[in-house]
Protein backbone atom coordinates (compact mmCIF):
# COMPACT_ATOMS: atom_id res chain seq x y z
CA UNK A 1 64.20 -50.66 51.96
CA UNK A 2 62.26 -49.88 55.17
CA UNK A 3 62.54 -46.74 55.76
CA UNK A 4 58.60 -46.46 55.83
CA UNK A 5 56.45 -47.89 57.96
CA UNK A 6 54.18 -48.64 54.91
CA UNK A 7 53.62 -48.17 50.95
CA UNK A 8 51.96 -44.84 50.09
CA UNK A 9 51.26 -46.16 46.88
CA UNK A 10 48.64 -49.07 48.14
CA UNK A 11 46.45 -46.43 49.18
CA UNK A 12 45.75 -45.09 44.91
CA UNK A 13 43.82 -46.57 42.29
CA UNK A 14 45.68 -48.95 39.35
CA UNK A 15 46.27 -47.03 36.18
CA UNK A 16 43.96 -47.97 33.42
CA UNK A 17 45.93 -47.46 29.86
CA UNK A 18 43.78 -45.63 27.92
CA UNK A 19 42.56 -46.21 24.39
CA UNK A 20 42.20 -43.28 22.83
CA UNK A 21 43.74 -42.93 19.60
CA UNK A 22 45.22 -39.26 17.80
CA UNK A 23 43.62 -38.25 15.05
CA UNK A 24 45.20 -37.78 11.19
CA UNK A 25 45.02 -35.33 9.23
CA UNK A 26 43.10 -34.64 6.40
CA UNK A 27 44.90 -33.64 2.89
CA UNK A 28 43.26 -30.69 3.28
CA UNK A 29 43.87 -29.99 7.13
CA UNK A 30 47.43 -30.24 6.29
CA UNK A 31 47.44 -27.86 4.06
CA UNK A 32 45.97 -25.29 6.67
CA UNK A 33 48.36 -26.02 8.93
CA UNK A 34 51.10 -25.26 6.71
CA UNK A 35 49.41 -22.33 5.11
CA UNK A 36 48.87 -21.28 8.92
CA UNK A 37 52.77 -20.79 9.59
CA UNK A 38 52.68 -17.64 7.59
CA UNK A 39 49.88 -16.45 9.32
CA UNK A 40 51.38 -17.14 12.60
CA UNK A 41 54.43 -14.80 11.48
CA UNK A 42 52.55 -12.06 10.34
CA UNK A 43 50.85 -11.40 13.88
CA UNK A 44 54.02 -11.37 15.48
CA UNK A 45 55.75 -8.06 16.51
CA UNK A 46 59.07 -9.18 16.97
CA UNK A 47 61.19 -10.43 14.54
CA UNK A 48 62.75 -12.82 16.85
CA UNK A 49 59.53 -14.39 17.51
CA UNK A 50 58.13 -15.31 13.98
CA UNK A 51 59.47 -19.00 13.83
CA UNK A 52 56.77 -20.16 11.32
CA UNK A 53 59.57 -21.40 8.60
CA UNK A 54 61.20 -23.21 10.93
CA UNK A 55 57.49 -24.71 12.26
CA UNK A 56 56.45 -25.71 9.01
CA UNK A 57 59.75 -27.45 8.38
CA UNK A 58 59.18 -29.52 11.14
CA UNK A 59 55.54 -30.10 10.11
CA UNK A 60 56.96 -31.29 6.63
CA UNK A 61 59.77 -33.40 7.67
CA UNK A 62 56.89 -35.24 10.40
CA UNK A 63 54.83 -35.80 7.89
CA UNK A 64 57.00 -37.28 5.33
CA UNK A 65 59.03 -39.50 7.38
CA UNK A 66 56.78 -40.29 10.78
CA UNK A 67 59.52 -39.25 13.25
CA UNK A 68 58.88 -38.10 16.63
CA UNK A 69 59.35 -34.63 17.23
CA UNK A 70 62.56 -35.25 19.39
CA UNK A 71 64.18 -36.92 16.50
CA UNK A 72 63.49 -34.28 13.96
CA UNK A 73 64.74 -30.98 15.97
CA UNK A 74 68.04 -32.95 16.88
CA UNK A 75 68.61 -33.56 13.18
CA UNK A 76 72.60 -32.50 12.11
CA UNK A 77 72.79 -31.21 9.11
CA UNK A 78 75.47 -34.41 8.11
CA UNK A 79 72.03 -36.38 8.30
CA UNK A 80 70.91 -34.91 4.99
CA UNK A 81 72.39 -36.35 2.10
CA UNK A 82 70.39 -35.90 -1.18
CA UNK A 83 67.18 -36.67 -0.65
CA UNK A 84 68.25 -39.31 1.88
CA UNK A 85 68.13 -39.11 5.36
CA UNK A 86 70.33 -41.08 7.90
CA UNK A 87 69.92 -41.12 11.96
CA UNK A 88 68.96 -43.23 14.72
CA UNK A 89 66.20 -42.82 16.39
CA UNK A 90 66.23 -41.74 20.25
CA UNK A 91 63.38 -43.25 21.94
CA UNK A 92 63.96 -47.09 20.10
CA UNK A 93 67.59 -46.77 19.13
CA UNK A 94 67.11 -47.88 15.61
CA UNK A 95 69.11 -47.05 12.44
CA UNK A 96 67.16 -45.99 9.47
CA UNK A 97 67.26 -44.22 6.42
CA UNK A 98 64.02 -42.43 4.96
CA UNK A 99 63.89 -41.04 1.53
CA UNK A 100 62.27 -37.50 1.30
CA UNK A 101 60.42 -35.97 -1.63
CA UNK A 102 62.03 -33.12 -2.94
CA UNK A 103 59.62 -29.98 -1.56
CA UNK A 104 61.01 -31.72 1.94
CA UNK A 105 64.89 -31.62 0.83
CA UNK A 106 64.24 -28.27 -0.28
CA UNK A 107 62.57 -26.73 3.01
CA UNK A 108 65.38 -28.42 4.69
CA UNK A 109 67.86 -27.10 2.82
CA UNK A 110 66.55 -23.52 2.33
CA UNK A 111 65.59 -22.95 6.28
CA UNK A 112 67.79 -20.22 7.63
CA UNK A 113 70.14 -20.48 10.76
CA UNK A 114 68.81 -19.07 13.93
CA UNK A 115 71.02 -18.14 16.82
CA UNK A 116 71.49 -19.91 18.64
CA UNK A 117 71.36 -22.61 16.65
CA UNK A 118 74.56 -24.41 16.26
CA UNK A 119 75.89 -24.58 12.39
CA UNK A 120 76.35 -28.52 12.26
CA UNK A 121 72.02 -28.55 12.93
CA UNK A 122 69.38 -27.35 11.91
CA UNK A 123 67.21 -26.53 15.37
CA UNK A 124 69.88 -27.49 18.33
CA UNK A 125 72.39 -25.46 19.75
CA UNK A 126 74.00 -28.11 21.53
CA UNK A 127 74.23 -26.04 24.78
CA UNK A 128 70.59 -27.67 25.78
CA UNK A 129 69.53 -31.01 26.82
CA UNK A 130 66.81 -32.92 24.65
CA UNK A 131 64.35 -32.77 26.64
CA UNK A 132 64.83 -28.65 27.25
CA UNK A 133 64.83 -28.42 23.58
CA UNK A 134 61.55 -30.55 22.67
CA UNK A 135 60.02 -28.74 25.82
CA UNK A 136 60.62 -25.21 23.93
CA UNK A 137 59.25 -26.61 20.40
CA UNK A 138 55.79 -27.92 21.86
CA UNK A 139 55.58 -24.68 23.54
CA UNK A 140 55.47 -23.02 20.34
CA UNK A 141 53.46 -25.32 18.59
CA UNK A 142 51.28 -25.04 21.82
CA UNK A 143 50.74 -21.48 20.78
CA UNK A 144 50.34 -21.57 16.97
CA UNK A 145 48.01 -24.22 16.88
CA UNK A 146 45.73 -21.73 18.54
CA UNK A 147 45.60 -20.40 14.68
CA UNK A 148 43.88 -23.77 13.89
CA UNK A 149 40.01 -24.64 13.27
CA UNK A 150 40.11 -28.58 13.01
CA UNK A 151 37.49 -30.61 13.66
CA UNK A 152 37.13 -34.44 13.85
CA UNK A 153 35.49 -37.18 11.65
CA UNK A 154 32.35 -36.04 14.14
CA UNK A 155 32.68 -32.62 13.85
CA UNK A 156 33.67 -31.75 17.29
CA UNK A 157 36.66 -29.33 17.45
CA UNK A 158 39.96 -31.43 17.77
CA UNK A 159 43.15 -29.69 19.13
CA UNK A 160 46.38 -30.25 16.77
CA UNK A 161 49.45 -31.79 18.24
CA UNK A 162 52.78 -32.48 16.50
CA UNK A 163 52.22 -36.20 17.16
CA UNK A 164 49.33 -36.06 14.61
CA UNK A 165 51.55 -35.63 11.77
CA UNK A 166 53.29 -39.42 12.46
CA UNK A 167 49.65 -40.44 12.97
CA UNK A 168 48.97 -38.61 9.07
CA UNK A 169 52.34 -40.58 7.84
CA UNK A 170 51.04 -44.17 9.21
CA UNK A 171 47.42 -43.62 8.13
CA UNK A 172 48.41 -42.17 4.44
CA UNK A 173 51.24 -45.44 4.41
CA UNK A 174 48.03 -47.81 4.57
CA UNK A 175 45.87 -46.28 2.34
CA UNK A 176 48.17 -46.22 -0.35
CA UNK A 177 48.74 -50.20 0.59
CA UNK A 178 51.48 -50.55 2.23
CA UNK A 179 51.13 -53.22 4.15
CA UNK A 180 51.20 -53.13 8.08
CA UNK A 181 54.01 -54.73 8.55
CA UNK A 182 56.11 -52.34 7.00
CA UNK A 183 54.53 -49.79 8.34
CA UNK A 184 55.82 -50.59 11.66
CA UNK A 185 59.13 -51.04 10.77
CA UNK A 186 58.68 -47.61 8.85
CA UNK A 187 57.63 -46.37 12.56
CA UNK A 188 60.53 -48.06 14.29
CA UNK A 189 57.99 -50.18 16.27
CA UNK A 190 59.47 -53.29 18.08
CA UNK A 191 55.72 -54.92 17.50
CA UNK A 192 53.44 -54.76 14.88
CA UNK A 193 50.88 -54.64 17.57
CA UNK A 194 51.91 -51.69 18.59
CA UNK A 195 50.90 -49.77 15.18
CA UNK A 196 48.13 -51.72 15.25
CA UNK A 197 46.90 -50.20 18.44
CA UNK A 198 48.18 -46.54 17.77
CA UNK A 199 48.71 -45.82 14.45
CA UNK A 200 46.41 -47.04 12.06
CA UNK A 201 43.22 -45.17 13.34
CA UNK A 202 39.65 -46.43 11.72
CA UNK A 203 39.31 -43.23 10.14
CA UNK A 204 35.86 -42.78 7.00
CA UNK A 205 38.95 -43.54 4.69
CA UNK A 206 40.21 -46.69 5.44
CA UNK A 207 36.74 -47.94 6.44
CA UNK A 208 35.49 -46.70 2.81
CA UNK A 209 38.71 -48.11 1.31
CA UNK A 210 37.44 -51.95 2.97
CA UNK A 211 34.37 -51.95 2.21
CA UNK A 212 35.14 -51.51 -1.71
CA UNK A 213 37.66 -54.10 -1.83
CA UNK A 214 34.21 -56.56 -0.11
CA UNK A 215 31.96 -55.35 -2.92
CA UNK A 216 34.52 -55.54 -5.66
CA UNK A 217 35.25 -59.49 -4.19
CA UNK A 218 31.79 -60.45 -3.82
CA UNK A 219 30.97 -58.80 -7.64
CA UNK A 220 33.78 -61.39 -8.90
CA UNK A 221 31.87 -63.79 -6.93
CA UNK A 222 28.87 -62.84 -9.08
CA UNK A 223 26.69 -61.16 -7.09
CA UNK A 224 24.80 -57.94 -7.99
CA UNK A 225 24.35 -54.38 -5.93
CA UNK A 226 21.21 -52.43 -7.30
CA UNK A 227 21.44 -50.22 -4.64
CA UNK A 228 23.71 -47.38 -3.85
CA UNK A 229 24.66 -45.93 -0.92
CA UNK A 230 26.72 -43.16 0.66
């Protein structure tokens, strides 16, 4: 519009998209990090501050149905219908419906109101934008994940985000075989390239998983392994 006399932004360096890719969880890593909400309410003095039924709700529902956090702490409570659950998502404006196991339904179900949570939701009060509310969540998360120990597939100490658990839901989708393509569609991706890139991480399991479907073809093939290997 030249009101400038130049572009400020000539002068910095391109943004490179980086690669890196979050980490699953383990079975058993899950398991500590919902074991870890009870924890997290024991150290706290205040009874308003001991919000670890209402974190490993979240944890539970992320895990089971790969939503983004955003999604799952705007859920109404008219999104719950047996173990199905309706809504559209807010970041690709799809329509789905997920089926949730029955521990999930339960948690749901079972999670007390919190003022000031409005009574048509389970975590919004409706008097705060999204973003305000998601910014409040990670927060807390933010500070109970300092409960957490987990380390990666190299052993180096690996900080947990909530964004790991949709990571957990793609990763566990594949290894039980569902194939890619639904996977994405699971995620609400508008490409299959996109899970491909993010969400299905080349984690010991699925490498493992590969490599016996090549032995168990080339055995039909006729060929022999006298050697094991780890």
């Amino acid at each position: 519009m030249r009101w400038i006399d130049h572009n400020p932004a000539l002068a910095l360096d391109p943004i490179v998209p980086g690669d890196k890719k979050t980490q699953p969880l383990t079975p058993a890593q899950f398991e500590e990090l919902l074991a870890a909400t009870e924890q997290y309410d024991a150290i706290q003095r205040r009874e308003i501050d001991k919000f670890g039924r209402q974190l490993k709700t979240i944890f539970l529902v992320m895990r089971w149905t790969g939503l983004r956090v955003q999604d799952v702490l705007k859920l109404p409570r008219s999104a719950l219908r047996g173990n199905a659950l309706s809504l559209t998502t807010r970041k690709t404006i799809v329509p789905v419906v997920l089926r949730l196991p029955d521990h999930v339904v339960s948690a749901l179900n079972s999670m007390p109101r919190r003022a000031p949570v409005h009574a048509d939701y389970f975590w919004w009060s409706r008097t705060c934008a999204s973003q305000s509310l998601t910014s409040v969540w990670v927060a807390r998360i933010r500070a109970f994940s300092k409960l957490l120990s987990f380390k990666d597939d190299h052993g180096q100490p690996m900080t947990f985000r909530s964004h790991m658990l949709r990571d957990t839901f793609a990763v566990e989708m594949l290894l039980a075989g569902v194939p890619l393509e639904d996977v994405s569609r699971l995620l609400t991706h508008k490409s299959v390239r996109i899970t491909e890139k993010y969400y299905a991480p080349w984690v010991k399991a699925r490498q493992q998983q590969l490599e016996d479907k090549a032995v168990a073809a080339m055995q039909k093939m006729g060929a022999t392994f006298s050697v094991t290997w780890a």
